[in-house]
Protein backbone atom coordinates (compact mmCIF):
# COMPACT_ATOMS: atom_id res chain seq x y z
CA UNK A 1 36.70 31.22 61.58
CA UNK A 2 37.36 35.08 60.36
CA UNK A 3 39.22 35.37 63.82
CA UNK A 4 41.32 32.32 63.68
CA UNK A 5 41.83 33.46 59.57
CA UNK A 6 43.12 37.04 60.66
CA UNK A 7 46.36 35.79 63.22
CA UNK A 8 49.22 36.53 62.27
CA UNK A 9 51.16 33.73 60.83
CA UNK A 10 53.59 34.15 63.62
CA UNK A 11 51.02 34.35 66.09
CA UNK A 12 52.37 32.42 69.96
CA UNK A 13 50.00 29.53 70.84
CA UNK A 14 47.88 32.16 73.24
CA UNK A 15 46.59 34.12 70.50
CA UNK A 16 44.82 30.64 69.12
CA UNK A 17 43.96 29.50 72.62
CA UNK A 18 42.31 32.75 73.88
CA UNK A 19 40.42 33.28 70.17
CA UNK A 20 38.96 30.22 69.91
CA UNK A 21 37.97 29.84 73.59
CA UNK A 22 36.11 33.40 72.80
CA UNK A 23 34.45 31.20 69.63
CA UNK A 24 33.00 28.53 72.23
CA UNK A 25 31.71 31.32 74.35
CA UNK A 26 29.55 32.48 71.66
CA UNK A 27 28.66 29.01 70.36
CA UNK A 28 27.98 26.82 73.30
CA UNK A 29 24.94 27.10 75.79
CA UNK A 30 25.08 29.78 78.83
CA UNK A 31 26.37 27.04 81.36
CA UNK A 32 29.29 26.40 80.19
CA UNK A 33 30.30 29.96 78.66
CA UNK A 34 33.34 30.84 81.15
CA UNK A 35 32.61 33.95 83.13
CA UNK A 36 36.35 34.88 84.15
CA UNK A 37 38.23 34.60 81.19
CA UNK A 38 40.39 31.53 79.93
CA UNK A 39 42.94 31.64 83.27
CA UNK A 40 39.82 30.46 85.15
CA UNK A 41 38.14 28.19 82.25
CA UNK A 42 36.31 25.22 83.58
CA UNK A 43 36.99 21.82 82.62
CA UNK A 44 33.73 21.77 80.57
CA UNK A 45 35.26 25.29 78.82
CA UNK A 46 38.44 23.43 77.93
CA UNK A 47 37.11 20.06 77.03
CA UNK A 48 35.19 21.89 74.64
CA UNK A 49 38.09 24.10 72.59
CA UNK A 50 40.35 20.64 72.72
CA UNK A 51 37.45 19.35 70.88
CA UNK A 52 37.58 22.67 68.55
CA UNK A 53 40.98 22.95 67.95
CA UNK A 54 41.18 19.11 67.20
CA UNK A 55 39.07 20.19 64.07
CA UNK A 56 40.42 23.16 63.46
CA UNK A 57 43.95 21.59 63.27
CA UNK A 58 42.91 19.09 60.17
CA UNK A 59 40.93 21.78 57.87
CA UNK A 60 42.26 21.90 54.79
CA UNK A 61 41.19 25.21 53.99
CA UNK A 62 43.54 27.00 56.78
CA UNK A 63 47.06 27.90 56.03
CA UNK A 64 50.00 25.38 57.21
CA UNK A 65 51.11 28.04 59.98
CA UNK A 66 47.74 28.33 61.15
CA UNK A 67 46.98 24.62 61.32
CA UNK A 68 50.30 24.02 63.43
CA UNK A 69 49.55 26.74 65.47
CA UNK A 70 46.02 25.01 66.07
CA UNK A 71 47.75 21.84 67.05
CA UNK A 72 50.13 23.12 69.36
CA UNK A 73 47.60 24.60 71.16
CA UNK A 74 45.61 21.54 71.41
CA UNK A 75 48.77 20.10 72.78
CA UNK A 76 48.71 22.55 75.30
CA UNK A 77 45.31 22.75 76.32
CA UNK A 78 45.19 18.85 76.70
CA UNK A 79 48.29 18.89 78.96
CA UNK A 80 46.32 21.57 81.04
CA UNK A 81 43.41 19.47 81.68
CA UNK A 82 46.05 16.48 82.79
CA UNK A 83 48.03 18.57 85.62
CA UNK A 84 46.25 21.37 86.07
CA UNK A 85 47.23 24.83 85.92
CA UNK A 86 49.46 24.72 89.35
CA UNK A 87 53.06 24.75 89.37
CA UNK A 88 55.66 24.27 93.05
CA UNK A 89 55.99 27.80 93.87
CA UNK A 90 52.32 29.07 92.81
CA UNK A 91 50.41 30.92 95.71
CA UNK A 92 47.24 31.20 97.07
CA UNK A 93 45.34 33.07 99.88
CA UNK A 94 42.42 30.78 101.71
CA UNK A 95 39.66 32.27 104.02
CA UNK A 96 38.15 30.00 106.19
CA UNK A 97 34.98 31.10 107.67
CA UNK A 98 33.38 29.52 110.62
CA UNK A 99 32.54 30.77 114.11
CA UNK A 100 35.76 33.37 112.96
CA UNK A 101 37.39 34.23 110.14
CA UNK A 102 40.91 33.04 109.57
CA UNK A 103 43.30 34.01 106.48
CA UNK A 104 46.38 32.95 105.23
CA UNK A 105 48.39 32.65 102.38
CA UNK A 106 49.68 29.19 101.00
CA UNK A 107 52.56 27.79 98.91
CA UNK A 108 52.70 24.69 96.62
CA UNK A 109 55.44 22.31 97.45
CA UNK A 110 57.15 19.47 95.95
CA UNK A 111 54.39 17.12 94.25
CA UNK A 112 52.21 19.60 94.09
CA UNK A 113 50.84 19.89 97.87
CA UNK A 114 49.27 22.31 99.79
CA UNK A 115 48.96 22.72 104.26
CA UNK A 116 45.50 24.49 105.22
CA UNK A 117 46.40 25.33 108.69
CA UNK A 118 47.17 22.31 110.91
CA UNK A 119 44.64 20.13 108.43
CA UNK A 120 46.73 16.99 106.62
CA UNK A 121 48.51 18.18 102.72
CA UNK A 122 46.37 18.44 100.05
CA UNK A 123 47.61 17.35 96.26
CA UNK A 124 46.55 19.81 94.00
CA UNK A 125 47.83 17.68 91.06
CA UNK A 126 45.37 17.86 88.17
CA UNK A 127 43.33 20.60 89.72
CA UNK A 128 42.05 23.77 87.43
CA UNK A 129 41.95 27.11 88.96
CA UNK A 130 38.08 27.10 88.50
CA UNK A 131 38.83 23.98 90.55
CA UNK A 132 40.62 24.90 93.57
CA UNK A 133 37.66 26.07 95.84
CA UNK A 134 35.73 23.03 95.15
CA UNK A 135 39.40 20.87 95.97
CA UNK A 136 40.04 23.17 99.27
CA UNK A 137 36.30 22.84 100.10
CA UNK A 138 36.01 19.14 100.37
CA UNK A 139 39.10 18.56 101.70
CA UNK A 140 38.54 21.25 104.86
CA UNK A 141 35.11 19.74 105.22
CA UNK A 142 36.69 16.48 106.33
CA UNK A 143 38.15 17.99 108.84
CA UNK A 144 35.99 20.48 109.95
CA UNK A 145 32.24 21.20 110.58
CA UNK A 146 30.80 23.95 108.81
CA UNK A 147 33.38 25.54 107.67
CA UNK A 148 32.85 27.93 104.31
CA UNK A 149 36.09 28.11 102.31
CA UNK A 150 37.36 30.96 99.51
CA UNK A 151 40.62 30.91 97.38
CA UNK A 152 42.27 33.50 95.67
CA UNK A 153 44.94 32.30 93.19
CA UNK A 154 48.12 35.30 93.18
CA UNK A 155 50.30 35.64 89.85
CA UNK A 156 53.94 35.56 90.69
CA UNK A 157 55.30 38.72 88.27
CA UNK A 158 58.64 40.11 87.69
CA UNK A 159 58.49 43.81 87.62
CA UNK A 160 61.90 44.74 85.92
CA UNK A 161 63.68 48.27 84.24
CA UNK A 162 62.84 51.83 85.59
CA UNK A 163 61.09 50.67 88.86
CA UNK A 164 62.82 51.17 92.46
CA UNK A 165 62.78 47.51 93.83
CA UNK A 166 62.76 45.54 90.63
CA UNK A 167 62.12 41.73 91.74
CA UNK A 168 59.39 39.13 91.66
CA UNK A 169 56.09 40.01 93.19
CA UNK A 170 52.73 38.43 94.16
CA UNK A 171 49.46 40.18 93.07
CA UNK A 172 45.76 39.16 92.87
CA UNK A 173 45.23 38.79 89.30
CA UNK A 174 42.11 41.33 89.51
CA UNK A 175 44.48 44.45 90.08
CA UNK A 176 45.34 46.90 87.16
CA UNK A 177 48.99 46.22 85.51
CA UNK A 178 49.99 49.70 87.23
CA UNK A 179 49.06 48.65 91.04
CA UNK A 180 50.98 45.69 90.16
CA UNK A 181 54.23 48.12 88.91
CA UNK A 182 53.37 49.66 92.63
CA UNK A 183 54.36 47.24 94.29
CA UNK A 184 57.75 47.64 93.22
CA UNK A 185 58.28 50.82 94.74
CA UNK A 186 56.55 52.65 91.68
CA UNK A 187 58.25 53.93 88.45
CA UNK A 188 61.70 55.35 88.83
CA UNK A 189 61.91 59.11 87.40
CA UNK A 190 63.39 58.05 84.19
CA UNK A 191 60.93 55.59 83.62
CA UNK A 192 58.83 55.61 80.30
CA UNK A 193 55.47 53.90 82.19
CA UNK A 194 53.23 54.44 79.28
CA UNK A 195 55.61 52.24 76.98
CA UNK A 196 55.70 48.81 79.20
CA UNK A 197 56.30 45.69 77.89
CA UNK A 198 55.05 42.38 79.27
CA UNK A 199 56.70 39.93 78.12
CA UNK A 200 56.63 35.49 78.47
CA UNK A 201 59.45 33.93 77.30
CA UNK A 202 60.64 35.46 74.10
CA UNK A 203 56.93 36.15 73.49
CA UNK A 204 55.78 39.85 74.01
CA UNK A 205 52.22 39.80 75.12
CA UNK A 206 51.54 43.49 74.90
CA UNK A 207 54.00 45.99 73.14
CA UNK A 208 54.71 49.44 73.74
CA UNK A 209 52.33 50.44 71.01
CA UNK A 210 49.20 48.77 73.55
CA UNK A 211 50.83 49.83 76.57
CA UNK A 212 49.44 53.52 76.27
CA UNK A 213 45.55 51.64 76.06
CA UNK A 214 46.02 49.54 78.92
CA UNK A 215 47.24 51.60 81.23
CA UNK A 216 44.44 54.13 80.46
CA UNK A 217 41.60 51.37 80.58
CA UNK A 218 43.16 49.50 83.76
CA UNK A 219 42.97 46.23 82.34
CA UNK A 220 43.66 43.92 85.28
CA UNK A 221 46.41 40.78 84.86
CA UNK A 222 44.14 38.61 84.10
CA UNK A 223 42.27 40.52 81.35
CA UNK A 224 45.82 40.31 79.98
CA UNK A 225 46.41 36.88 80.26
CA UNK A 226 49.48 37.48 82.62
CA UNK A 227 50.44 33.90 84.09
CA UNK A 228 52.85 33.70 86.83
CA UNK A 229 56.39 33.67 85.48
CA UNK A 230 55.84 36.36 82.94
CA UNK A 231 57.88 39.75 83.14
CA UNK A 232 56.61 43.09 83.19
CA UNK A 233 59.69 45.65 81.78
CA UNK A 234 59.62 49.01 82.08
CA UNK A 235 61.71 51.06 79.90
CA UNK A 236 63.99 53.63 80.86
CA UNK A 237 64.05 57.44 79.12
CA UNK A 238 66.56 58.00 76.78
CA UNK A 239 68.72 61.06 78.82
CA UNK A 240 71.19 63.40 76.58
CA UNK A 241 74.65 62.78 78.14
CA UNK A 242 75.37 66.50 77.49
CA UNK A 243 78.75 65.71 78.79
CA UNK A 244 79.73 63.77 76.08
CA UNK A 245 78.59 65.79 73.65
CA UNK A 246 80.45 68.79 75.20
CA UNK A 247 83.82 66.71 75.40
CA UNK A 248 83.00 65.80 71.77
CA UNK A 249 82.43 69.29 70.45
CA UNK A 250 85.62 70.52 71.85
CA UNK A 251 87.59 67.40 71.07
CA UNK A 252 86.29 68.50 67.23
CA UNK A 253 87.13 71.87 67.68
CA UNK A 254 90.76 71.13 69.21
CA UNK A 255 91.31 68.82 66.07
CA UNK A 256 89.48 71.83 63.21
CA UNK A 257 91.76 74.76 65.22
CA UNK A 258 95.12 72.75 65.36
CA UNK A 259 94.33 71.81 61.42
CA UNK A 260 93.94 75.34 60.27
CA UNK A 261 97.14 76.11 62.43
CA UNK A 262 99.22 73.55 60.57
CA UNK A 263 97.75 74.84 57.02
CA UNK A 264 98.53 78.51 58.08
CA UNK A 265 101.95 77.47 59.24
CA UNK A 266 102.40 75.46 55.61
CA UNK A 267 100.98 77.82 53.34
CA UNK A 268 103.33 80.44 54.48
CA UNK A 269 106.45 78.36 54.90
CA UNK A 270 105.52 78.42 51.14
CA UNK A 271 104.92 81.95 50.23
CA UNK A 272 108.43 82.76 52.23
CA UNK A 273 110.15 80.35 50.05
């Protein structure tokens, strides 16, 4: 409750989500306490802060902000648990083992399918992340004998300012935030690295005030709650344009010397009269 009681008023819907999914971790028996963070929450972990935010969003004893804030989240987890947590565009690496290994990386489509190999589309509509090796698993498994299968869900990020290829990238969401900026070419030399912003939407997840920790602890996307979508800016270091301020001086000192000439020139224009 202290938690929920010390967001900001203005807090975005994540701040509610991720606190209170840290209050069922505490509260709720070992099996079901989520073991990746909320990006990989099972159903069981969501189910369970719907049913928390549901009560959280009609006490009277929170502020107005705090309820609505509950509610919207509610709204969003509840959505999540109806179509999942993939999106047409969202990528994912599958290993198939069986007499060899085999590797490649997919793309969702148009109503949400998926080709493994030559095997038939799979829908992954309604599917988790926590989900998708169980989904990918049965549905190889029709197909063929033996066969052990392993996903690995990629973040689609766009690395933008002082890098030198900014764009949209793909990265495992265990890498650090700075591999991630690495993979656009690395920080350009004006770039101010240790004051990144990571932004979704209008909402800034981390400021430049946090940038300085994360970067030193290598907190990973996903210890970040970086979804794919989100933008990572780098800022650029504010240079001196010397130039200007050169041109400037000397435009100053044009304009002070040609003012004492005219006042010399009046003053004695004066005396001689």
């Amino acid at each position: 409750m202290n938690l929920i009681l010390n967001c900001r008023v203005g807090a975005s819907i994540r701040c509610v989500a991720v606190t209170l999914l840290v209050v069922v971790a505490v509260k709720l028996p070992a099996q079901v306490v989520p073991k990746t963070g909320p990006q990989r929450a099972s159903r069981v972990d969501l189910t369970a802060l719907a049913q928390r935010l549901e009560v959280e969003s009609t006490k009277s004893q929170l502020s107005v902000p705090a309820r609505s804030a509950a509610a919207a989240a509610l709204s969003e987890v509840r959505a999540r648990l109806e179509r999942g947590d993939f999106s047409v565009g969202d990528r994912f690496v599958v290993t198939i083992r069986q007499d060899t290994i085999h590797s490649d990386t997919v793309s969702v489509r148009d109503s949400l399918l998926v080709t493994i190999g030559n095997l038939p589309d799979v829908s992954l509509r309604g599917v988790l992340r926590s989900e998708l090796d169980d989904r990918i698993n049965t549905h190889v498994a029709r197909y063929l004998r033996d066969a052990v299968v392993r996903t690995n869900v990629l973040t689609r990020v766009a690395i933008l300012g002082a890098v030198k290829v900014p764009g949209f990238y793909y990265a495992a969401p265990d890498r650090s935030v700075t591999d991630v900026v690495m993979l656009a070419g690395g920080p350009a030399v004006d770039a101010k690295l240790n004051e990144l912003e990571i932004s979704r939407g209008r909402v800034k997840l981390m400021t430049e005030k946090e940038s300085r920790q994360v970067m030193k602890e290598g907190r990973t996307l996903e210890q970040m709650d970086v979804r794919s979508g989100d933008e990572i800016m780098i800022p650029v270091k504010k240079k001196v344009n010397w130039q200007l301020i050169i041109s400037i001086f000397l435009g100053l000192t044009g304009l002070v010397f040609s003012a004492v000439q005219l006042l010399t020139w009046y003053y004695s224009r004066k005396n001689d009269a």
